[in-house]
Protein backbone atom coordinates (compact mmCIF):
# COMPACT_ATOMS: atom_id res chain seq x y z
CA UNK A 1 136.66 -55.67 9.74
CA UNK A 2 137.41 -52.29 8.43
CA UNK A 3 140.63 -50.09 9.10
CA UNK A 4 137.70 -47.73 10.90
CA UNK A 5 136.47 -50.35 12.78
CA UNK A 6 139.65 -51.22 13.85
CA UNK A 7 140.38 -47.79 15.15
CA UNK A 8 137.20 -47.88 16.87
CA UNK A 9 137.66 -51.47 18.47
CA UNK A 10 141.11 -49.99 20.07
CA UNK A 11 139.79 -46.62 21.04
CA UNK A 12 137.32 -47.98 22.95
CA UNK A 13 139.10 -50.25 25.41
CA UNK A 14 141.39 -46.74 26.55
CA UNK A 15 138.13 -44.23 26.33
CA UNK A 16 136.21 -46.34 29.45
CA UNK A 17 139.05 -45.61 31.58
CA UNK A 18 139.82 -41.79 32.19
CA UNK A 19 143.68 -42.04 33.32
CA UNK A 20 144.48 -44.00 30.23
CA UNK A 21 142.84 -41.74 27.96
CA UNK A 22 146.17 -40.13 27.51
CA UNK A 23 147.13 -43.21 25.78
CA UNK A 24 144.60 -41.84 23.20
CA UNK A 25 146.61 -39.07 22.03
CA UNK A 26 148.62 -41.67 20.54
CA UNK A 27 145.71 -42.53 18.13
CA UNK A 28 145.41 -39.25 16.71
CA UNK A 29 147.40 -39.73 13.68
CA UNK A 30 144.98 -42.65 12.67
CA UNK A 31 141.96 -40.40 13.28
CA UNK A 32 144.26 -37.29 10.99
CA UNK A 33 142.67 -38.51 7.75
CA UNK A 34 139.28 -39.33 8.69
CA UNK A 35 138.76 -36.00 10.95
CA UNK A 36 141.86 -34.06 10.78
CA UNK A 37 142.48 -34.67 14.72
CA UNK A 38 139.47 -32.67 15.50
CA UNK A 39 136.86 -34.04 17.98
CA UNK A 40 133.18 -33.76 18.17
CA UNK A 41 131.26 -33.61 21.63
CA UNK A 42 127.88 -34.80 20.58
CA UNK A 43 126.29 -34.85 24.41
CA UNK A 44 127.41 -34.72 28.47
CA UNK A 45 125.26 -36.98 30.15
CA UNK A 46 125.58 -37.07 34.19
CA UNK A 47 125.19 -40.13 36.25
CA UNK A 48 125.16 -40.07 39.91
CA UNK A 49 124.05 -36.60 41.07
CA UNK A 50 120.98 -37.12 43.45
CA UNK A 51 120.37 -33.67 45.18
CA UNK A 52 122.72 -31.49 42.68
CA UNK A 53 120.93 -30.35 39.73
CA UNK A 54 122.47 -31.59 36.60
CA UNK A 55 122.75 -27.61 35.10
CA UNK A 56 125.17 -26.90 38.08
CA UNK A 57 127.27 -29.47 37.09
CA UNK A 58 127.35 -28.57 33.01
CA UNK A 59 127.94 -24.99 34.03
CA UNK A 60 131.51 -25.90 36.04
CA UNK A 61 132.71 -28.42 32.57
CA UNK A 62 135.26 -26.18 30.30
CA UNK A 63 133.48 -27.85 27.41
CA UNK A 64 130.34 -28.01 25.79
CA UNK A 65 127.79 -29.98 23.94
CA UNK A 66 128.71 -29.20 19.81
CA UNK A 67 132.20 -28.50 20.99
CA UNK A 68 134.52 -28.97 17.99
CA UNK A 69 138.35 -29.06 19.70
CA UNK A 70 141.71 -30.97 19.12
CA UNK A 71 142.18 -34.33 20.26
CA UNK A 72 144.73 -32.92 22.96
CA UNK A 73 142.53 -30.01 24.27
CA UNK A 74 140.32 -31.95 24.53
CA UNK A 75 142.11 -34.26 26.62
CA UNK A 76 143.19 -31.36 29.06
CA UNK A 77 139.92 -30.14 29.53
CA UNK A 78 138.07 -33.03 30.31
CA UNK A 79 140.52 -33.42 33.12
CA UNK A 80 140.58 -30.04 34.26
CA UNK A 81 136.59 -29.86 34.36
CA UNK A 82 137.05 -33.22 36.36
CA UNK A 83 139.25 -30.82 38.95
CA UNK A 84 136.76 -28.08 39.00
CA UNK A 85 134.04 -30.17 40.12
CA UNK A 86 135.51 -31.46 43.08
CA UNK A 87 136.50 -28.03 43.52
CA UNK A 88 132.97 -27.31 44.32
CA UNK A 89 132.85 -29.45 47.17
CA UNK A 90 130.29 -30.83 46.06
CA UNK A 91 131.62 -34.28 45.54
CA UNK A 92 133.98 -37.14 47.21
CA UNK A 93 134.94 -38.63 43.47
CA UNK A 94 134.44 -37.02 39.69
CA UNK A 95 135.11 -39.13 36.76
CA UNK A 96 134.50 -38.60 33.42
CA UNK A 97 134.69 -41.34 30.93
CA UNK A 98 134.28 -41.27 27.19
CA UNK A 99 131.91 -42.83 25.81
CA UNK A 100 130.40 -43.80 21.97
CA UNK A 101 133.10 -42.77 19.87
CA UNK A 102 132.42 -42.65 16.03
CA UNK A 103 135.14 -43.11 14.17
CA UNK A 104 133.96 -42.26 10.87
CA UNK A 105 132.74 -38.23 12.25
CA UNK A 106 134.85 -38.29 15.76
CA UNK A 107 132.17 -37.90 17.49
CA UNK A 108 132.10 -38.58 21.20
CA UNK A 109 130.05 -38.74 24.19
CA UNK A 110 130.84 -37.43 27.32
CA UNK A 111 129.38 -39.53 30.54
CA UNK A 112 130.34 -37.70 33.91
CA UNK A 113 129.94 -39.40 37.07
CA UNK A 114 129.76 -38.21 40.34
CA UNK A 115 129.79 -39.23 44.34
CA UNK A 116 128.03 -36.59 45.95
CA UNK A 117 129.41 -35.23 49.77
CA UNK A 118 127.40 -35.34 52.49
CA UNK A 119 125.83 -31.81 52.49
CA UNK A 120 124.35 -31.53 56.00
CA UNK A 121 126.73 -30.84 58.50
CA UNK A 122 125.00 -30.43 62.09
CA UNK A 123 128.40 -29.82 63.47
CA UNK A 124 128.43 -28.97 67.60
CA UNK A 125 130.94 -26.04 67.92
CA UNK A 126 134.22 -26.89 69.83
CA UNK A 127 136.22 -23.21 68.60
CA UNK A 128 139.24 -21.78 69.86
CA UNK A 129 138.56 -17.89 70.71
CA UNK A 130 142.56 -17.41 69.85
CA UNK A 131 144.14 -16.86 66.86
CA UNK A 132 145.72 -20.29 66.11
CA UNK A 133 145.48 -23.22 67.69
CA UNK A 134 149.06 -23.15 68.68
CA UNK A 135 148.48 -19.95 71.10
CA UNK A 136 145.55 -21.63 72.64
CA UNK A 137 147.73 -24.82 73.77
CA UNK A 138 150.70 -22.41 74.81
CA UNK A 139 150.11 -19.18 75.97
CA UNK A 140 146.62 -19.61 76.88
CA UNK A 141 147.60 -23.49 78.57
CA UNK A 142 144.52 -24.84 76.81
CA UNK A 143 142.31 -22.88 78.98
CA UNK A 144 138.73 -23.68 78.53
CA UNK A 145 137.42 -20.38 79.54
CA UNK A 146 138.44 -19.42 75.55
CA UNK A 147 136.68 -22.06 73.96
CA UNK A 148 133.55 -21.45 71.91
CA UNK A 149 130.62 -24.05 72.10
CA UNK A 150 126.84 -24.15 70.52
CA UNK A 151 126.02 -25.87 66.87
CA UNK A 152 127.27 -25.31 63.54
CA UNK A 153 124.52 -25.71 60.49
CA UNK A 154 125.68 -26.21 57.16
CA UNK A 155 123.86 -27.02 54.33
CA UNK A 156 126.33 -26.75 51.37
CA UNK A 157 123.72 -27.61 48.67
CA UNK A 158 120.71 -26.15 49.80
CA UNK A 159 118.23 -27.17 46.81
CA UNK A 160 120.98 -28.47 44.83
CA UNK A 161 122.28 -25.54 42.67
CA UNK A 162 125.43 -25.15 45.51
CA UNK A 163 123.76 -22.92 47.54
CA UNK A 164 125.47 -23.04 50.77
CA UNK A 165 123.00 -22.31 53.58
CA UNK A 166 125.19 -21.97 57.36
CA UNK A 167 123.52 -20.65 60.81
CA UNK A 168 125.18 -20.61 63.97
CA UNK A 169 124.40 -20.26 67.49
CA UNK A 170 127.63 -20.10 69.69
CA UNK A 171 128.27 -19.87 73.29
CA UNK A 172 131.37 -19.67 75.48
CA UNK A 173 134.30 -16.83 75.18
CA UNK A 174 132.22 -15.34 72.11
CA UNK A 175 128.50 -15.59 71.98
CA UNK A 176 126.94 -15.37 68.72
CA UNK A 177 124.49 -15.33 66.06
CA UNK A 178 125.03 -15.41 62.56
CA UNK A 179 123.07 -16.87 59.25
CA UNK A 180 124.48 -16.68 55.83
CA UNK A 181 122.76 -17.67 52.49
CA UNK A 182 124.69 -17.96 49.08
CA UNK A 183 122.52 -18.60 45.75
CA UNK A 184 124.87 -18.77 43.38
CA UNK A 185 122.45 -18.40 40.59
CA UNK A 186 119.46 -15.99 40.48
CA UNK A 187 119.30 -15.36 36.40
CA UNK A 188 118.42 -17.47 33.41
CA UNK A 189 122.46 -17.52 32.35
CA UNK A 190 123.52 -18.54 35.75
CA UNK A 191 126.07 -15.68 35.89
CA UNK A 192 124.64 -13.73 38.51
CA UNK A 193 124.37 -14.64 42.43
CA UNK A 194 123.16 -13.16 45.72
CA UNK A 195 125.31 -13.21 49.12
CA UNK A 196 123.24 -12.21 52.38
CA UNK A 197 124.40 -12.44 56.14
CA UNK A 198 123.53 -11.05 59.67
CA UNK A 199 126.25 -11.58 61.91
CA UNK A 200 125.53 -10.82 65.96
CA UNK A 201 128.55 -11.68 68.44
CA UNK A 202 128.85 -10.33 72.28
CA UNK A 203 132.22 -11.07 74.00
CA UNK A 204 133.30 -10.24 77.84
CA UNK A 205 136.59 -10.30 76.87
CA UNK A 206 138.43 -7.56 74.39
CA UNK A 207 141.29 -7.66 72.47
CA UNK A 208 142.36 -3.93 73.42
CA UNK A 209 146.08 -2.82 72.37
CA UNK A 210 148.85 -4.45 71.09
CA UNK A 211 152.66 -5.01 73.25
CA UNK A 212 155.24 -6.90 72.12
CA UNK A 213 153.33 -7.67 68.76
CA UNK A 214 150.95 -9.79 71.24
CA UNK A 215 147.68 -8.81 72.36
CA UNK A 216 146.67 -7.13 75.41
CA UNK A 217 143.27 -8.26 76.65
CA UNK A 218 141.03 -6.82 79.44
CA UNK A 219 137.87 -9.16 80.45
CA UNK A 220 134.80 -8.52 82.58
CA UNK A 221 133.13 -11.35 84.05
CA UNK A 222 130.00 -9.69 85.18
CA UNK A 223 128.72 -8.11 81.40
CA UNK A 224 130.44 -8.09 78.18
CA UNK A 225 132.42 -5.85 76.91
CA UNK A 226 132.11 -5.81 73.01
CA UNK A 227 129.50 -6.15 70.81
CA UNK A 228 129.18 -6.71 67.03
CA UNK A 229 126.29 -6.44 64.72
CA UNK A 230 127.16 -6.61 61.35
CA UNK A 231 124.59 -7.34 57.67
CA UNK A 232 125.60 -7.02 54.13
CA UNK A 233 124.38 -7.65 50.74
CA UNK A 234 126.53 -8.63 48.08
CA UNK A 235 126.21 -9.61 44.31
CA UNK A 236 128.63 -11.88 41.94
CA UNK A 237 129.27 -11.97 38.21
CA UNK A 238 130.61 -14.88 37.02
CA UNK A 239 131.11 -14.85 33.61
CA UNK A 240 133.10 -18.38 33.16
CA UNK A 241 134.26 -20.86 35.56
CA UNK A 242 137.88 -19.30 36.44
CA UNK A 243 136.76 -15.52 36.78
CA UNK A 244 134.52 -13.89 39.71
CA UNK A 245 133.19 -10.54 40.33
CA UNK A 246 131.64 -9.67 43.98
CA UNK A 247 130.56 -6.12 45.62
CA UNK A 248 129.09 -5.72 48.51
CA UNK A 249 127.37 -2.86 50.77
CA UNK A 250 127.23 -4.05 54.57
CA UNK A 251 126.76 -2.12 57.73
CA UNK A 252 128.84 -2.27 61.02
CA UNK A 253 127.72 -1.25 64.68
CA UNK A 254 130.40 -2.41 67.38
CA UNK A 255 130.64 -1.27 71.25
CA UNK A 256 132.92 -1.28 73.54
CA UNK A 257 133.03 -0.76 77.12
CA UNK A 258 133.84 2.88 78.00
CA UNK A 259 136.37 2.13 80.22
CA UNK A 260 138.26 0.74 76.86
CA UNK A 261 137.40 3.85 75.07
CA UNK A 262 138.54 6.21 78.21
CA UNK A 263 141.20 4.22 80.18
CA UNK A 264 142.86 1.20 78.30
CA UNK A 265 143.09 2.55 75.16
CA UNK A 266 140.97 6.03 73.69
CA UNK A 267 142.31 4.96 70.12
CA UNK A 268 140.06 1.73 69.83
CA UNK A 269 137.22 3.74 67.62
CA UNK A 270 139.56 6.98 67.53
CA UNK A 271 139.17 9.98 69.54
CA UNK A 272 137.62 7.72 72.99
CA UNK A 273 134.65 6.40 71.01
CA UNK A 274 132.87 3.69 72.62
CA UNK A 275 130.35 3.22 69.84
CA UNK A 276 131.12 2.76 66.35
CA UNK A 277 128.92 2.97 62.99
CA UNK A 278 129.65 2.90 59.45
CA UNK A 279 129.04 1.80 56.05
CA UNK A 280 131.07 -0.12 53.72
CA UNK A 281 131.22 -0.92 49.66
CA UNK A 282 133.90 -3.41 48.55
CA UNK A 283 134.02 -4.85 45.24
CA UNK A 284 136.42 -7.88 44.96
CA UNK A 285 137.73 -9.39 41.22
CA UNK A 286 138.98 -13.26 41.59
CA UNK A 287 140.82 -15.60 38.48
CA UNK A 288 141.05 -18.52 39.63
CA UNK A 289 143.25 -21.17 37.67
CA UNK A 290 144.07 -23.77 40.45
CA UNK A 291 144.08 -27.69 39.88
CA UNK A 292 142.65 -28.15 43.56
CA UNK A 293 141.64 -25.51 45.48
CA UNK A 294 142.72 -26.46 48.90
CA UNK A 295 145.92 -27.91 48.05
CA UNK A 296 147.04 -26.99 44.74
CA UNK A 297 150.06 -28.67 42.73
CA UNK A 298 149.72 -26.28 39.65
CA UNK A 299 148.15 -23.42 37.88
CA UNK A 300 147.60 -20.01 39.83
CA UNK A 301 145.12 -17.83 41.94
CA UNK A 302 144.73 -14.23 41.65
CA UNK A 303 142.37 -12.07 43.98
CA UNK A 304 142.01 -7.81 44.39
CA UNK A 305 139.91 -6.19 47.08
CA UNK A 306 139.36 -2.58 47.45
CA UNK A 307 137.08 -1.62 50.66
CA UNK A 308 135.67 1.74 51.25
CA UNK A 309 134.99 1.72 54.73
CA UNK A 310 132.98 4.86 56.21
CA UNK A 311 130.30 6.10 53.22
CA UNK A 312 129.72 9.56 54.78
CA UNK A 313 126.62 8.64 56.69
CA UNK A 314 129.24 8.49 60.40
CA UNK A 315 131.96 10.00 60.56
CA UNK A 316 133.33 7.16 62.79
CA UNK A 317 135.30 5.57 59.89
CA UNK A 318 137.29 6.50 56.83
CA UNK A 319 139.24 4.32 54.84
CA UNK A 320 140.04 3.22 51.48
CA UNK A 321 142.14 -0.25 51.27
CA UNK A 322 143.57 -2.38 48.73
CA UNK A 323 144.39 -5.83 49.67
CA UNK A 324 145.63 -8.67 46.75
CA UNK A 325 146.65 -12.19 46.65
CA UNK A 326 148.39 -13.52 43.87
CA UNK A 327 149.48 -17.19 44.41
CA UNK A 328 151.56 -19.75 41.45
CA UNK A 329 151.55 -23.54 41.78
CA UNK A 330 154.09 -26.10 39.17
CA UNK A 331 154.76 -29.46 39.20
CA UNK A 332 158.30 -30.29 38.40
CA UNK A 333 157.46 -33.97 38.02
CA UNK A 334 155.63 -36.82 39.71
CA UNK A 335 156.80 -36.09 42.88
CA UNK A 336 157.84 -32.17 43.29
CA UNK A 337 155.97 -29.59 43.10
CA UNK A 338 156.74 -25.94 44.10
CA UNK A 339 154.43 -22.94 44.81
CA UNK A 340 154.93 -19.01 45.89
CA UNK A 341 152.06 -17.16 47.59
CA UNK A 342 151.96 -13.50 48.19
CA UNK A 343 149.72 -11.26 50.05
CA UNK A 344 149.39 -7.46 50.01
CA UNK A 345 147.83 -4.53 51.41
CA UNK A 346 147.81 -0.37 51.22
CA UNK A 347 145.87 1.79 52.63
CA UNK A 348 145.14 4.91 50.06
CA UNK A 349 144.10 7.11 53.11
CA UNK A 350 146.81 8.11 55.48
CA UNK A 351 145.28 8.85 58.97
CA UNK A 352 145.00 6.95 62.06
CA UNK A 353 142.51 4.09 61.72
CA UNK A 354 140.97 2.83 64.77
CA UNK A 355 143.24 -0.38 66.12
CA UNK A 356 140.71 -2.74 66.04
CA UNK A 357 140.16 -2.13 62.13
CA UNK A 358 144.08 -1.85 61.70
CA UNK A 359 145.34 -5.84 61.32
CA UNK A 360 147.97 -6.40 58.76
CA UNK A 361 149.57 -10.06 59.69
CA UNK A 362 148.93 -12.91 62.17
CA UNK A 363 144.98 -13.21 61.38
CA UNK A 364 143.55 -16.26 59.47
CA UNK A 365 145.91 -17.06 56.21
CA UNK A 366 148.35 -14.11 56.75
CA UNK A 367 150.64 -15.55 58.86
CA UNK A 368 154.23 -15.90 58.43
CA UNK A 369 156.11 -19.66 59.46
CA UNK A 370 157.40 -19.22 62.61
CA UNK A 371 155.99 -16.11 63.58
CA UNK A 372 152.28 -17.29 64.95
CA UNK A 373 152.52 -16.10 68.11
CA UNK A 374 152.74 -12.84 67.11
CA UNK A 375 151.33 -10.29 65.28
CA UNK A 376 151.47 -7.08 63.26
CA UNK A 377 149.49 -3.60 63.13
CA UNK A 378 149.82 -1.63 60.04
CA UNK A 379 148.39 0.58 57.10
CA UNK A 380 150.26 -1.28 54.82
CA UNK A 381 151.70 -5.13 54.49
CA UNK A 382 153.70 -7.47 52.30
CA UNK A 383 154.11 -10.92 52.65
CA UNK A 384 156.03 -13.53 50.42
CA UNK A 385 155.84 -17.17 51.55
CA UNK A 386 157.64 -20.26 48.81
CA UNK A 387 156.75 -23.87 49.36
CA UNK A 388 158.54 -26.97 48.20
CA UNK A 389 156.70 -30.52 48.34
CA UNK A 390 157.92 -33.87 48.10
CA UNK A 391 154.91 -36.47 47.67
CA UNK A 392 155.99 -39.30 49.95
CA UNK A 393 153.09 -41.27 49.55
CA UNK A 394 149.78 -41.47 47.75
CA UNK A 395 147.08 -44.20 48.81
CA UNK A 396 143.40 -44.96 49.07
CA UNK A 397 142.20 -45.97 53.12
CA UNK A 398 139.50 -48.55 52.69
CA UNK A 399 137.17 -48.18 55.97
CA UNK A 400 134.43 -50.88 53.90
CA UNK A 401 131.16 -50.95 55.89
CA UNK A 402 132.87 -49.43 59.12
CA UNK A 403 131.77 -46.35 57.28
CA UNK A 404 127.90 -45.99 57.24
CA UNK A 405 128.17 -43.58 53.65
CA UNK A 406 128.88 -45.14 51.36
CA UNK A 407 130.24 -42.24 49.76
CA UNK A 408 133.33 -41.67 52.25
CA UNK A 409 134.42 -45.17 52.46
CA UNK A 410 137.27 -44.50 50.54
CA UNK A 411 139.58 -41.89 51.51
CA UNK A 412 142.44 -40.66 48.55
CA UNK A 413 145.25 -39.92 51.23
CA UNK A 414 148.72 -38.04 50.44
CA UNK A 415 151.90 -37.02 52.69
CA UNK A 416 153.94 -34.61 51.74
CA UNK A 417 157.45 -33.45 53.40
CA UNK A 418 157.63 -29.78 52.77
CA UNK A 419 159.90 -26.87 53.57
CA UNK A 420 158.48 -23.17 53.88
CA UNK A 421 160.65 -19.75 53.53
CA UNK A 422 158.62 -16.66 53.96
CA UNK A 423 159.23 -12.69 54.35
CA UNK A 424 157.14 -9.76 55.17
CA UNK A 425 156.85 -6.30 56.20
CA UNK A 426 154.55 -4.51 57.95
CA UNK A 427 154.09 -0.66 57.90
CA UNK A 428 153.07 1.24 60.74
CA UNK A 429 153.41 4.88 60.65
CA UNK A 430 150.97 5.68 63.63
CA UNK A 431 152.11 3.30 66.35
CA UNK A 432 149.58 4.14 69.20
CA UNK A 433 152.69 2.82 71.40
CA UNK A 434 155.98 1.41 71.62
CA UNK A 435 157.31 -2.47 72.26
CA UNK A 436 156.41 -3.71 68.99
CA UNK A 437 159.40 -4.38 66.96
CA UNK A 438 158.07 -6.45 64.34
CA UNK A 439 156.40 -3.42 63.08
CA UNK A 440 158.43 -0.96 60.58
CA UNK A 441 161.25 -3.52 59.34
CA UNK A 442 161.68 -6.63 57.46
CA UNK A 443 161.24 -10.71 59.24
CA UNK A 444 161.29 -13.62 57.91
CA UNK A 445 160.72 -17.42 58.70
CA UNK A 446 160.77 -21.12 57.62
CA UNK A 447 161.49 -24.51 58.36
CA UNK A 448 160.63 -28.34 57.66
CA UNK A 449 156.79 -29.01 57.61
CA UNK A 450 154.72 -32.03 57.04
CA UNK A 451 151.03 -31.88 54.99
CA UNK A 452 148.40 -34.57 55.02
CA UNK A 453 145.97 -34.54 52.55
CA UNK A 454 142.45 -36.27 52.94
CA UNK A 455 140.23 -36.43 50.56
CA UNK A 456 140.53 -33.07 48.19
CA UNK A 457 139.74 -30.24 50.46
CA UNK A 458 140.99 -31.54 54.30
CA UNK A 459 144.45 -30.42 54.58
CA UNK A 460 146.40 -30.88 57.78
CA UNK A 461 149.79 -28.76 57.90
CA UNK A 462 152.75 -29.84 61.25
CA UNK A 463 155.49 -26.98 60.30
CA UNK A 464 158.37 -26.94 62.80
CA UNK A 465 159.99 -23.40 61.80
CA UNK A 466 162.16 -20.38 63.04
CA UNK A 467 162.45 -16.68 62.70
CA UNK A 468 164.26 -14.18 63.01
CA UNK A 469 164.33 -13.92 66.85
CA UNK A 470 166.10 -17.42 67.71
CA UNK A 471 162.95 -18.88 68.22
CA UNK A 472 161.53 -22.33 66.54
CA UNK A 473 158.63 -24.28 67.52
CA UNK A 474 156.13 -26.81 65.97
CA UNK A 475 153.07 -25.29 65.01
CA UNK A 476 149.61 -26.92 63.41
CA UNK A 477 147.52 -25.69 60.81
CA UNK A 478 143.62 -27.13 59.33
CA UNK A 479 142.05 -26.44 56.52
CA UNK A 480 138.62 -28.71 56.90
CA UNK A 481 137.13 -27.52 53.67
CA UNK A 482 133.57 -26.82 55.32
């Protein structure tokens, strides 16, 4: 047998197995004088994909058919294209093998295969109206009466080209009506993409002031008292897989009972307004360099909004607001791993805004450990949160043919033991009333947390934390990835 052959013969027992591959960077001094360490992707073939067109998943690979690239960067981005596509969640397992390698021109063949997710969720809504879950089961004593109920459609690959296709109808605390369409693609380079939603929600029950940095709420049991209409159109650029561009026109309508507007609190739409109109243009620029999206271990996320709200056509709104995110993720080594997230917001035009259009913290992700029974009004807002992570165990749960899909009957499964620090201020320089000292000064927060990890994308956070005030709790956080 020839020295190639030889090479060959040993390459190929390391190339059918993707986690020893980096065994193969070993190699590369044999392959120096026949190719100079330079590799040659002759094809991508996909096995696997049954509903997802094969183009969606070419366009999310960092390399390309005729790709010339060093035996090492090559490595790396095999394995992070491997990452992005279960980023799309689009899939329970990516691998991608190698597959045909020449020794004499180094060329290779790239074979991806893929698990595809279940796509159809028909899920019956069971919402919380509150914030968090952990002001639900405390200061609301798991009342019922703010519980949300109807049915949840999702279809996250609608014709295959991850299209994500959601309608709800909702009853309960909020009742609502909302459909949302995403094509991704609409042009021959696949860099363009359309957005479209109509959003309809009635409540009986408003969220009308803020005291104490909680909320003050006023319900009427026989006709609601708020009401949201909301559509928008929005466009994205995507130029590569890391880097998005969005902007969006929508258009708000949102009443309120008058005795809101008159009585409780005349600076809910400004000036006593019980009906409010405007139009807004927001254009939003996102690099995203994550590992995993919902629970990173490396790399880093970058995102930039800037909202004009009010276009001139009302003159029920005016405002001009930059919010960012800039997050970092590193491993330290098989087990640590580290990460610093920071959110931000300003507010270019310095008048009153109307308080239900003046959040700063304690609403979705910005939340500070500690601190989520409370909240913060403000034009402007900084918030720094670090994260250290100890993997205490990584495993596979086997359910076998408990599990009708075949597709979910294995289950990767991680535990980390964590501990969060976080600060943040929150300027308010028209306070529409007094009692909320979290406003105007620096907090901060942390404590001991545990995360389970299912899967790529289902992340379940226990933190047990304390502030500033004395006070520690445990409090629960979800991220189901839907």
């Amino acid at each position: 047998m020839s020295d190639g052959a030889g090479v060959e013969s040993q390459l190929c027992r390391f190339m059918g197995r993707p986690l020893m591959f980096w065994c193969f960077c070993g190699f590369s001094s044999l392959l120096a004088a026949q190719s100079d360490s330079l590799c040659w992707i002759g094809a991508i073939s996909v096995r696997g994909a049954k509903h997802t067109k094969e183009a969606i998943i070419l366009r999310e690979m960092l390399v390309r058919p005729n790709d010339t690239l060093p035996v090492e960067l090559l490595v790396r981005r095999v394995e992070q294209s491997r990452l992005q596509l279960l980023n799309t969640g689009l899939f329970t397992a990516v691998e991608i093998t190698y597959k045909n390698w020449e020794a004499a021109t180094a060329r290779v063949h790239l074979m991806v295969e893929v698990d595809e997710a279940w796509y159809i969720f028909p899920v019956p809504v069971f919402d919380l109206a509150d914030r968090n879950f952990n002001i639900w089961w405390v200061e609301q004593k798991r009342s019922l009466d703010r519980v949300n109920y109807g049915l949840d459609f999702s279809h996250l690959n609608f014709t295959g080209n991850n299209d994500p296709l959601k309608a709800k109808v909702q009853f309960g605390y909020t009742r609502k009506y909302n459909l949302r369409y995403s094509p991704p693609f609409i042009n021959r380079a696949k860099t363009l993409g359309l957005s479209i939603l109509t959003d309809y929600s009635q409540n009986r029950e408003v969220n009308y002031a803020t005291t104490g940095n909680k909320q003050d709420f006023w319900r009427k049991d026989d006709g609601f008292v708020y009401t949201h209409f909301r559509t928008e159109l929005g466009m994205t650029y995507r130029p590569g897989a890391r880097n998005f561009h969005y902007a969006e026109l929508a258009y708000n309508q949102n009443r309120v009972d008058p005795f809101v507007a008159d009585s409780l609190n005349p600076g809910f739409f400004l000036e006593g307004r019980s009906l409010q109109r405007y139009f807004s243009l927001l254009y939003e620029f996102t690099a995203d360099y994550r590992d995993m999206r919902a629970y990173p271990l490396n790399g880093y996320f970058l995102r930039a909004k800037i909202r004009k709200d009010g276009l001139g056509f009302f003159p029920d709104r005016n405002a001009l607001t930059l919010t960012t995110r800039m997050d970092y993720y590193h491993t330290f080594s098989k087990r640590w791993s580290a990460a610093i997230i920071s959110n931000g917001k300003f507010s270019f035009i310095r008048i009153p805004q109307p308080y239900n259009d003046n959040r700063a913290l304690g609403f979705g992700n910005l939340y500070l450990p500690g601190y989520e029974y409370y909240l913060a009004d403000g034009l402007d807002m900084a918030l720094l949160r670090s994260i250290v992570r100890y993997r205490a165990l990584s495993m596979d749960i086997r359910l076998g043919k408990w599990m009708p899909l075949a597709n979910y009957r294995r289950i990767p499964f991680k535990v980390y033991l964590a501990c969060n620090a976080g600060w943040a201020v929150v300027n308010d320089p028209f306070p529409t009333r007094q009692g909320n000292p979290l406003s105007n000064r620096p907090i901060w927060g942390g404590g001991p947390a545990l995360h389970l990890v299912f899967f790529y994308d289902k992340v379940l956070l226990f933190e047990y934390s304390f502030n500033h005030l004395g006070e520690k709790g445990l409090f629960l956080h979800l991220n189901m990835g839907i």
